[in-house]
PDB file of N, CA and C in Angstrom:
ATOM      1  N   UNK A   1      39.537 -62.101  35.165  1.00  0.00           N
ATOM      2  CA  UNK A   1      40.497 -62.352  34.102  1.00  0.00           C
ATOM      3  C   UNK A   1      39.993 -63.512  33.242  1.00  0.00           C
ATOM      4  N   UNK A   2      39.963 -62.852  32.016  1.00  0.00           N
ATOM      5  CA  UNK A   2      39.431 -64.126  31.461  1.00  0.00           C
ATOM      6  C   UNK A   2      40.535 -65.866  31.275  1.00  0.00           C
ATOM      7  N   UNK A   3      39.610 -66.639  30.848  1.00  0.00           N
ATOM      8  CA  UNK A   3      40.712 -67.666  30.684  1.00  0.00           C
ATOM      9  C   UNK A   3      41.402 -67.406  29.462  1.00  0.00           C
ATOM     10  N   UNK A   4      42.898 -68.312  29.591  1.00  0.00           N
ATOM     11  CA  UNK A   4      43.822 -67.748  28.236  1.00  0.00           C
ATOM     12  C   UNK A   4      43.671 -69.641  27.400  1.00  0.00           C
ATOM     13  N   UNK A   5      43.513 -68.889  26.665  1.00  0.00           N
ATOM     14  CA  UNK A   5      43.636 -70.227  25.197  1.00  0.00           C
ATOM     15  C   UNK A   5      44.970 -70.873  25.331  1.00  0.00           C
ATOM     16  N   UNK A   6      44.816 -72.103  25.020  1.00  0.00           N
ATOM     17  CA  UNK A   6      46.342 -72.995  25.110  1.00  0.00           C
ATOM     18  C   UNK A   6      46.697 -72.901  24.133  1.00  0.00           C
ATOM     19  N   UNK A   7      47.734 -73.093  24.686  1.00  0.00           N
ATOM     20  CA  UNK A   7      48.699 -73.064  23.529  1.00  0.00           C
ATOM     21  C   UNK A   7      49.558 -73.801  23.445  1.00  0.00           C
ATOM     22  N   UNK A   8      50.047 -74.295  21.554  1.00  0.00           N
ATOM     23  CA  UNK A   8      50.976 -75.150  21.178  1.00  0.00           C
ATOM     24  C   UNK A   8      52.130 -75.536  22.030  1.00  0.00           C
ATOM     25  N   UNK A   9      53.155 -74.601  22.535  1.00  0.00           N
ATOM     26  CA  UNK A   9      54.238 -74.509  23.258  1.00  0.00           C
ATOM     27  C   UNK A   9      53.405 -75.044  24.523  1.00  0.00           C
ATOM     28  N   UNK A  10      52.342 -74.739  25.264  1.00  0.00           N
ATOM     29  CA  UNK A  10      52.220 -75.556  26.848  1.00  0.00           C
ATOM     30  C   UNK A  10      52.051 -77.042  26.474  1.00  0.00           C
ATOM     31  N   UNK A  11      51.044 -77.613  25.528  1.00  0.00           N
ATOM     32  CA  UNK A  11      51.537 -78.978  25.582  1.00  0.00           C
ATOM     33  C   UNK A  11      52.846 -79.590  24.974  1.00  0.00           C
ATOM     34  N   UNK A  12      53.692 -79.262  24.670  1.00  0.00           N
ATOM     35  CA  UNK A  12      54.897 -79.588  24.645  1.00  0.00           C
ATOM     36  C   UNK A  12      55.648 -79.356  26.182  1.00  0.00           C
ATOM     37  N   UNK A  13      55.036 -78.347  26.806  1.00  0.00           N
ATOM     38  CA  UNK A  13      55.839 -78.653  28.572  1.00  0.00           C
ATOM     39  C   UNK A  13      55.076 -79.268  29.328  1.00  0.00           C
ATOM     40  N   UNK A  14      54.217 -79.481  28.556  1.00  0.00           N
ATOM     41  CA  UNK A  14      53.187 -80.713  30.027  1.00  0.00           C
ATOM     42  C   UNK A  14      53.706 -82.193  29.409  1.00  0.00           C
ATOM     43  N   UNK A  15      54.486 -82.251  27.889  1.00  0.00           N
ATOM     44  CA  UNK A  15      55.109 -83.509  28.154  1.00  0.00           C
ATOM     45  C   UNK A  15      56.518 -83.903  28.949  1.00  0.00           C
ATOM     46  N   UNK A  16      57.195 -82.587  28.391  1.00  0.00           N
ATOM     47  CA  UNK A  16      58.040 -82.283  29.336  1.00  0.00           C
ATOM     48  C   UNK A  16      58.501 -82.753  30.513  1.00  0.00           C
ATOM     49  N   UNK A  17      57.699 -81.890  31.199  1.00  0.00           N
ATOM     50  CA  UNK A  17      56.986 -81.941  32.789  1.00  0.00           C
ATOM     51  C   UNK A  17      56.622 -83.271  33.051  1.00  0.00           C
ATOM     52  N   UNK A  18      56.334 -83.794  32.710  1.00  0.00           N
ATOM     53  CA  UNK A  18      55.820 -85.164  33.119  1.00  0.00           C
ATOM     54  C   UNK A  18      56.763 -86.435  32.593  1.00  0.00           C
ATOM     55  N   UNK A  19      57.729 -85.949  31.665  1.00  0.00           N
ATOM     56  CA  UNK A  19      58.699 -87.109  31.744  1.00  0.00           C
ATOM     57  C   UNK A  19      59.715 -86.901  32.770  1.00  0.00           C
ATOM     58  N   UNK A  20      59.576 -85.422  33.101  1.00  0.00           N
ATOM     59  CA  UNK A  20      60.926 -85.076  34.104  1.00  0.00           C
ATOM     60  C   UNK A  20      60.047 -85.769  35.601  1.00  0.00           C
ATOM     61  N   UNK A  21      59.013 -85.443  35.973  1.00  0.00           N
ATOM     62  CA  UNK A  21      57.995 -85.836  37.053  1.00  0.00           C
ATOM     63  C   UNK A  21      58.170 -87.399  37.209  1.00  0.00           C
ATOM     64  N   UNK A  22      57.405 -87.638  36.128  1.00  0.00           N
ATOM     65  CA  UNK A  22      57.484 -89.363  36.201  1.00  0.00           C
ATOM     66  C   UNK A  22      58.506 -89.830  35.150  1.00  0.00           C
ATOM     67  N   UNK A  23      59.608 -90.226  35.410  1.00  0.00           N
ATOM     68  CA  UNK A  23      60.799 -90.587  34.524  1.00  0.00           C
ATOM     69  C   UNK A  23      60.789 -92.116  34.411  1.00  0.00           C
ATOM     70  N   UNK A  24      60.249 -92.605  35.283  1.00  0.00           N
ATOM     71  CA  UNK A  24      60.063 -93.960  35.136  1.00  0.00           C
ATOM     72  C   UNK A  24      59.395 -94.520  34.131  1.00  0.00           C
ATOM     73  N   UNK A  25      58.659 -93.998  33.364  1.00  0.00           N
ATOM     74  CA  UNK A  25      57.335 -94.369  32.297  1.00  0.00           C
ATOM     75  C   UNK A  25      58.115 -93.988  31.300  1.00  0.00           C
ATOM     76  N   UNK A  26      58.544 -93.343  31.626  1.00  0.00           N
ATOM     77  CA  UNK A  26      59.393 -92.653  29.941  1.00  0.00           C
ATOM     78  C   UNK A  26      60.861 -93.339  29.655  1.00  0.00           C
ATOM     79  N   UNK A  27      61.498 -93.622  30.920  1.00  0.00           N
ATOM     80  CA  UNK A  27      62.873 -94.066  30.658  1.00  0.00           C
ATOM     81  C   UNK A  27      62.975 -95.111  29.776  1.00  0.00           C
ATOM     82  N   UNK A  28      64.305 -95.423  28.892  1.00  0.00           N
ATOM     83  CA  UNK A  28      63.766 -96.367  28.101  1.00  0.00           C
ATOM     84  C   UNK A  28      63.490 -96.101  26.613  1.00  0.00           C
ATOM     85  N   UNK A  29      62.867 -95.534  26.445  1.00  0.00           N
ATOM     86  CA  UNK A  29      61.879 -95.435  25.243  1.00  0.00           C
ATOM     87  C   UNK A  29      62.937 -94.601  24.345  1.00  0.00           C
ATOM     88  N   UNK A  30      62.720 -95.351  23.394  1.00  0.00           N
ATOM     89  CA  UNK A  30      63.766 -94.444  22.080  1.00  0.00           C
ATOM     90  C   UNK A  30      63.001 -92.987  21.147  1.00  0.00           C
ATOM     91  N   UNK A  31      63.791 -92.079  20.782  1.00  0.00           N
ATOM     92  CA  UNK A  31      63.279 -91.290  20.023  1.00  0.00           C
ATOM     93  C   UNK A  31      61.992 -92.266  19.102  1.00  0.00           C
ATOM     94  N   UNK A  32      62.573 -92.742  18.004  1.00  0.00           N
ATOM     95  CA  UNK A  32      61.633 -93.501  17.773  1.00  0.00           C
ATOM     96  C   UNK A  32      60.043 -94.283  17.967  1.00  0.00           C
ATOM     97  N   UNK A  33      60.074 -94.337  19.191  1.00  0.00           N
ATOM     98  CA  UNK A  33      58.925 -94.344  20.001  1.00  0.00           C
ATOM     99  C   UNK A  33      57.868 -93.655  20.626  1.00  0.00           C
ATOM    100  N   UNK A  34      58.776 -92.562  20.691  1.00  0.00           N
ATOM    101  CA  UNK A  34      57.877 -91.493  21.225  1.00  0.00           C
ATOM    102  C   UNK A  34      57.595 -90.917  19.587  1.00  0.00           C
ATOM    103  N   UNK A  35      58.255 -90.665  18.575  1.00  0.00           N
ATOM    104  CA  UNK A  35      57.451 -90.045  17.588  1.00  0.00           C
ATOM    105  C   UNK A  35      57.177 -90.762  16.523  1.00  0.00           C
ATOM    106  N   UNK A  36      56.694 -92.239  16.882  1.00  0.00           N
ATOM    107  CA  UNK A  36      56.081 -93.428  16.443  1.00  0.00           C
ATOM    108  C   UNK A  36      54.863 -93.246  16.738  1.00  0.00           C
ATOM    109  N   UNK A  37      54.705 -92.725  18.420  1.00  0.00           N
ATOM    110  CA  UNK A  37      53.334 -92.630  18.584  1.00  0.00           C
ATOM    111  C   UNK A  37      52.457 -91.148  18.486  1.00  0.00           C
ATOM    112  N   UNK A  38      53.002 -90.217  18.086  1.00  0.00           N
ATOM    113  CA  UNK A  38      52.974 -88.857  18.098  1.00  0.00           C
ATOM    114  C   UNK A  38      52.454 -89.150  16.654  1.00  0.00           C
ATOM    115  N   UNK A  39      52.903 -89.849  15.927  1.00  0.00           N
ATOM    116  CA  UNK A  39      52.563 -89.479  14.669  1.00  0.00           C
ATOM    117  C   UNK A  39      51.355 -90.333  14.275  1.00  0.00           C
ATOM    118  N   UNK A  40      51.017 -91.357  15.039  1.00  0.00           N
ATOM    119  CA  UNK A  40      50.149 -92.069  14.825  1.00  0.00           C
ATOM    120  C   UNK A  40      48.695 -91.286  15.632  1.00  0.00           C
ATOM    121  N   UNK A  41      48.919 -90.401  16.758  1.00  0.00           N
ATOM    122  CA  UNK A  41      47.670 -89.785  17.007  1.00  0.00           C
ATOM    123  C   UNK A  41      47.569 -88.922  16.385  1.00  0.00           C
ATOM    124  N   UNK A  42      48.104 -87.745  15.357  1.00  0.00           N
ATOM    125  CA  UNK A  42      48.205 -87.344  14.630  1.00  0.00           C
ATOM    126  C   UNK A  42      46.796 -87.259  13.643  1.00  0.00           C
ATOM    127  N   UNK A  43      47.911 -88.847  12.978  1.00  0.00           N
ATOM    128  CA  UNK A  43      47.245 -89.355  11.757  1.00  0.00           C
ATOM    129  C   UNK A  43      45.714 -90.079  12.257  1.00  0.00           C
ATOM    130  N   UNK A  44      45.917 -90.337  13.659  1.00  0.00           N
ATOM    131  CA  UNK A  44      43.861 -90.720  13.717  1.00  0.00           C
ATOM    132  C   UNK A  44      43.108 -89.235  13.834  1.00  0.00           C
ATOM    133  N   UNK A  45      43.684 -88.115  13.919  1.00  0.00           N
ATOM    134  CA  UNK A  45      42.943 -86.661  14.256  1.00  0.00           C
ATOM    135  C   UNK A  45      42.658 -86.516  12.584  1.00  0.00           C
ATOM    136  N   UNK A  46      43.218 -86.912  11.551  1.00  0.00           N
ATOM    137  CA  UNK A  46      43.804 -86.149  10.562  1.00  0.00           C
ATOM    138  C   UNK A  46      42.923 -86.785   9.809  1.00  0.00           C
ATOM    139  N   UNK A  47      42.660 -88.419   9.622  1.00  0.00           N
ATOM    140  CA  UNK A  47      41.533 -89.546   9.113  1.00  0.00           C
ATOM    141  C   UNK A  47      40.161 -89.013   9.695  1.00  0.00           C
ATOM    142  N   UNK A  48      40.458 -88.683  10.964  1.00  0.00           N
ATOM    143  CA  UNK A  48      38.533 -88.158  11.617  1.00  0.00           C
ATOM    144  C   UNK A  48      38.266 -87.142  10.885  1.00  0.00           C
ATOM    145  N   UNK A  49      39.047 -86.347   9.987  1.00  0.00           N
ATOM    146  CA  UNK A  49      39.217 -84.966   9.491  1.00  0.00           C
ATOM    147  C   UNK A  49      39.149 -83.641  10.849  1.00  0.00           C
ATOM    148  N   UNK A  50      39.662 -84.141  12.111  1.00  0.00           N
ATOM    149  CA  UNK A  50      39.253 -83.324  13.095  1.00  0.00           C
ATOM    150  C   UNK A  50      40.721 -82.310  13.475  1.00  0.00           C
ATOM    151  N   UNK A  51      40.229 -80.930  13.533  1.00  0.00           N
ATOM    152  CA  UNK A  51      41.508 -80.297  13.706  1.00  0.00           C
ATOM    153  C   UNK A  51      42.851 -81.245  14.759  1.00  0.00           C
ATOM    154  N   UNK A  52      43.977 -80.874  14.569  1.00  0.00           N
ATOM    155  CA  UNK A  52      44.730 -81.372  15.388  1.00  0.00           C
ATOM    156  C   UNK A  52      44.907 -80.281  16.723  1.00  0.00           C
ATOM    157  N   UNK A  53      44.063 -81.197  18.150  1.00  0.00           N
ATOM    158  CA  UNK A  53      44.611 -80.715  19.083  1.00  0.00           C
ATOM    159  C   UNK A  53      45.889 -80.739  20.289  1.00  0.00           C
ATOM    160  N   UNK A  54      46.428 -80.216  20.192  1.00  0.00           N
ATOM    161  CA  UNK A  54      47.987 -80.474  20.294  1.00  0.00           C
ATOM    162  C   UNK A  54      47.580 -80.580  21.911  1.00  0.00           C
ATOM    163  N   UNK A  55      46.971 -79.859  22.934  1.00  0.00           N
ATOM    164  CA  UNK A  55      46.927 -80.257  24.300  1.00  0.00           C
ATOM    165  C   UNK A  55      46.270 -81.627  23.876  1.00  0.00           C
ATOM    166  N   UNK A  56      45.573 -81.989  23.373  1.00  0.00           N
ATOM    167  CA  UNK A  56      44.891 -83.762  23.888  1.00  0.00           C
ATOM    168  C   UNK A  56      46.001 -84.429  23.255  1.00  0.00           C
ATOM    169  N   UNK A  57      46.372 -84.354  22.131  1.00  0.00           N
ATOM    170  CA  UNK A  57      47.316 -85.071  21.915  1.00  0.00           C
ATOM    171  C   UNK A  57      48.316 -85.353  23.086  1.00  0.00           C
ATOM    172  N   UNK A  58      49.040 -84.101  23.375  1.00  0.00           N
ATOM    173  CA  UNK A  58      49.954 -84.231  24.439  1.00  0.00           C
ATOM    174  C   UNK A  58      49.634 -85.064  25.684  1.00  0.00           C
ATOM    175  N   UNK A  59      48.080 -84.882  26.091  1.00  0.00           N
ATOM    176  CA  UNK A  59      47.239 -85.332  27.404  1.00  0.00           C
ATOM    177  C   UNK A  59      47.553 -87.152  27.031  1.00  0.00           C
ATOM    178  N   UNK A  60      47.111 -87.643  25.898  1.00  0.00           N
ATOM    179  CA  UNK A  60      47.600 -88.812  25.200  1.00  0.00           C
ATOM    180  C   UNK A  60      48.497 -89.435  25.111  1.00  0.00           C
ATOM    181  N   UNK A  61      49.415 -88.712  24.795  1.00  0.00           N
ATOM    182  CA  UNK A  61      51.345 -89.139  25.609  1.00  0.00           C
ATOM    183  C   UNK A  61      51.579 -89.475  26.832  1.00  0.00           C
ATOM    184  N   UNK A  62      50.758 -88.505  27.604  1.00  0.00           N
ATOM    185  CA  UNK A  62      51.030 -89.051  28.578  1.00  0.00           C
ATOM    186  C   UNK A  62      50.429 -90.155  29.448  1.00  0.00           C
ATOM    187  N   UNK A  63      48.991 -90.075  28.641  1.00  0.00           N
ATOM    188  CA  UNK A  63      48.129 -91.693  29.006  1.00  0.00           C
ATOM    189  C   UNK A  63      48.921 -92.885  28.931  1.00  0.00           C
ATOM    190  N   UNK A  64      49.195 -92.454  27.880  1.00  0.00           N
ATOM    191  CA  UNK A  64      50.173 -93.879  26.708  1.00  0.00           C
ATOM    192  C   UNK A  64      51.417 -94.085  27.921  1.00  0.00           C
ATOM    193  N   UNK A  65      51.900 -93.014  28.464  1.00  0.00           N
ATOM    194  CA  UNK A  65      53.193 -93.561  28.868  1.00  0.00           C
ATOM    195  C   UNK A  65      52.930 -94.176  30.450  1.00  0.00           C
ATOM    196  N   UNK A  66      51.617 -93.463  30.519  1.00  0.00           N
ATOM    197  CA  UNK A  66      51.380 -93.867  32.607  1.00  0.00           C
ATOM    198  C   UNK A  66      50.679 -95.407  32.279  1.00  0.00           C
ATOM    199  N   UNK A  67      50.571 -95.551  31.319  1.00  0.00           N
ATOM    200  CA  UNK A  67      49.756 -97.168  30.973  1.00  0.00           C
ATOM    201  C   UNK A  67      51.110 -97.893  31.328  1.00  0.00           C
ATOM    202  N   UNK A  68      51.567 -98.678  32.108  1.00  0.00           N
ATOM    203  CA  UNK A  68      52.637 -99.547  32.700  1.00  0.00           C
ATOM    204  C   UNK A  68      52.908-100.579  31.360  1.00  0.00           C
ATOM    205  N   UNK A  69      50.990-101.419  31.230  1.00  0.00           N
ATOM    206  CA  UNK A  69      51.835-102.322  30.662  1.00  0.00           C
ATOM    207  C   UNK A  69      51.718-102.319  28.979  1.00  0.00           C
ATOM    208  N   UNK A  70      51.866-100.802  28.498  1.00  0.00           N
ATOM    209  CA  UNK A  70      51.965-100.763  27.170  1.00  0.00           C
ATOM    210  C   UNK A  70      53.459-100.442  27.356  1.00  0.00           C
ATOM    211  N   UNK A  71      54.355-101.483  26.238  1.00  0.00           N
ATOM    212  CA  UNK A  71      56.120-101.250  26.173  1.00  0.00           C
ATOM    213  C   UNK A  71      56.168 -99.724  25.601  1.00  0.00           C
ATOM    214  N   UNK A  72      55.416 -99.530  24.637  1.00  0.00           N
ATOM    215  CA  UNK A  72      55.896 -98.619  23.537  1.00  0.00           C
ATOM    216  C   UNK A  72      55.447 -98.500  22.482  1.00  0.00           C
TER     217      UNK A  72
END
């Protein structure tokens, strides 16, 4: 079987998934914050002129949030 291409909708449940998993990293944090920083990896994909990949991005969220001692 070949492998299947990711897709948009799975990294949106691997952030999901991982705020429900680890709630501790995420608790806290205002809308604001989370698409404070969503938009800022974004905009460094977008300056590199490099397509936007929505799994690394997502993989990125969740760096950002398992990093303890970044607030936000």
């Amino acid at each position: 079987m070949p492998d299947e291409e990711p897709r948009l909708v799975d990294a949106f449940w691997n952030l999901r998934d991982d705020a429900y998993d680890h709630s501790v990293y995420w608790n806290g944090l205002t809308a604001e914050a989370i698409f404070q920083r969503l938009a800022e990896y974004v905009e460094d994909a977008e300056e590199r002129g490099d397509p936007i990949d929505w799994i690394e991005i997502a993989a990125r969220m969740i760096a950002w949030r398992a990093n303890k001692g970044d607030p936000g």
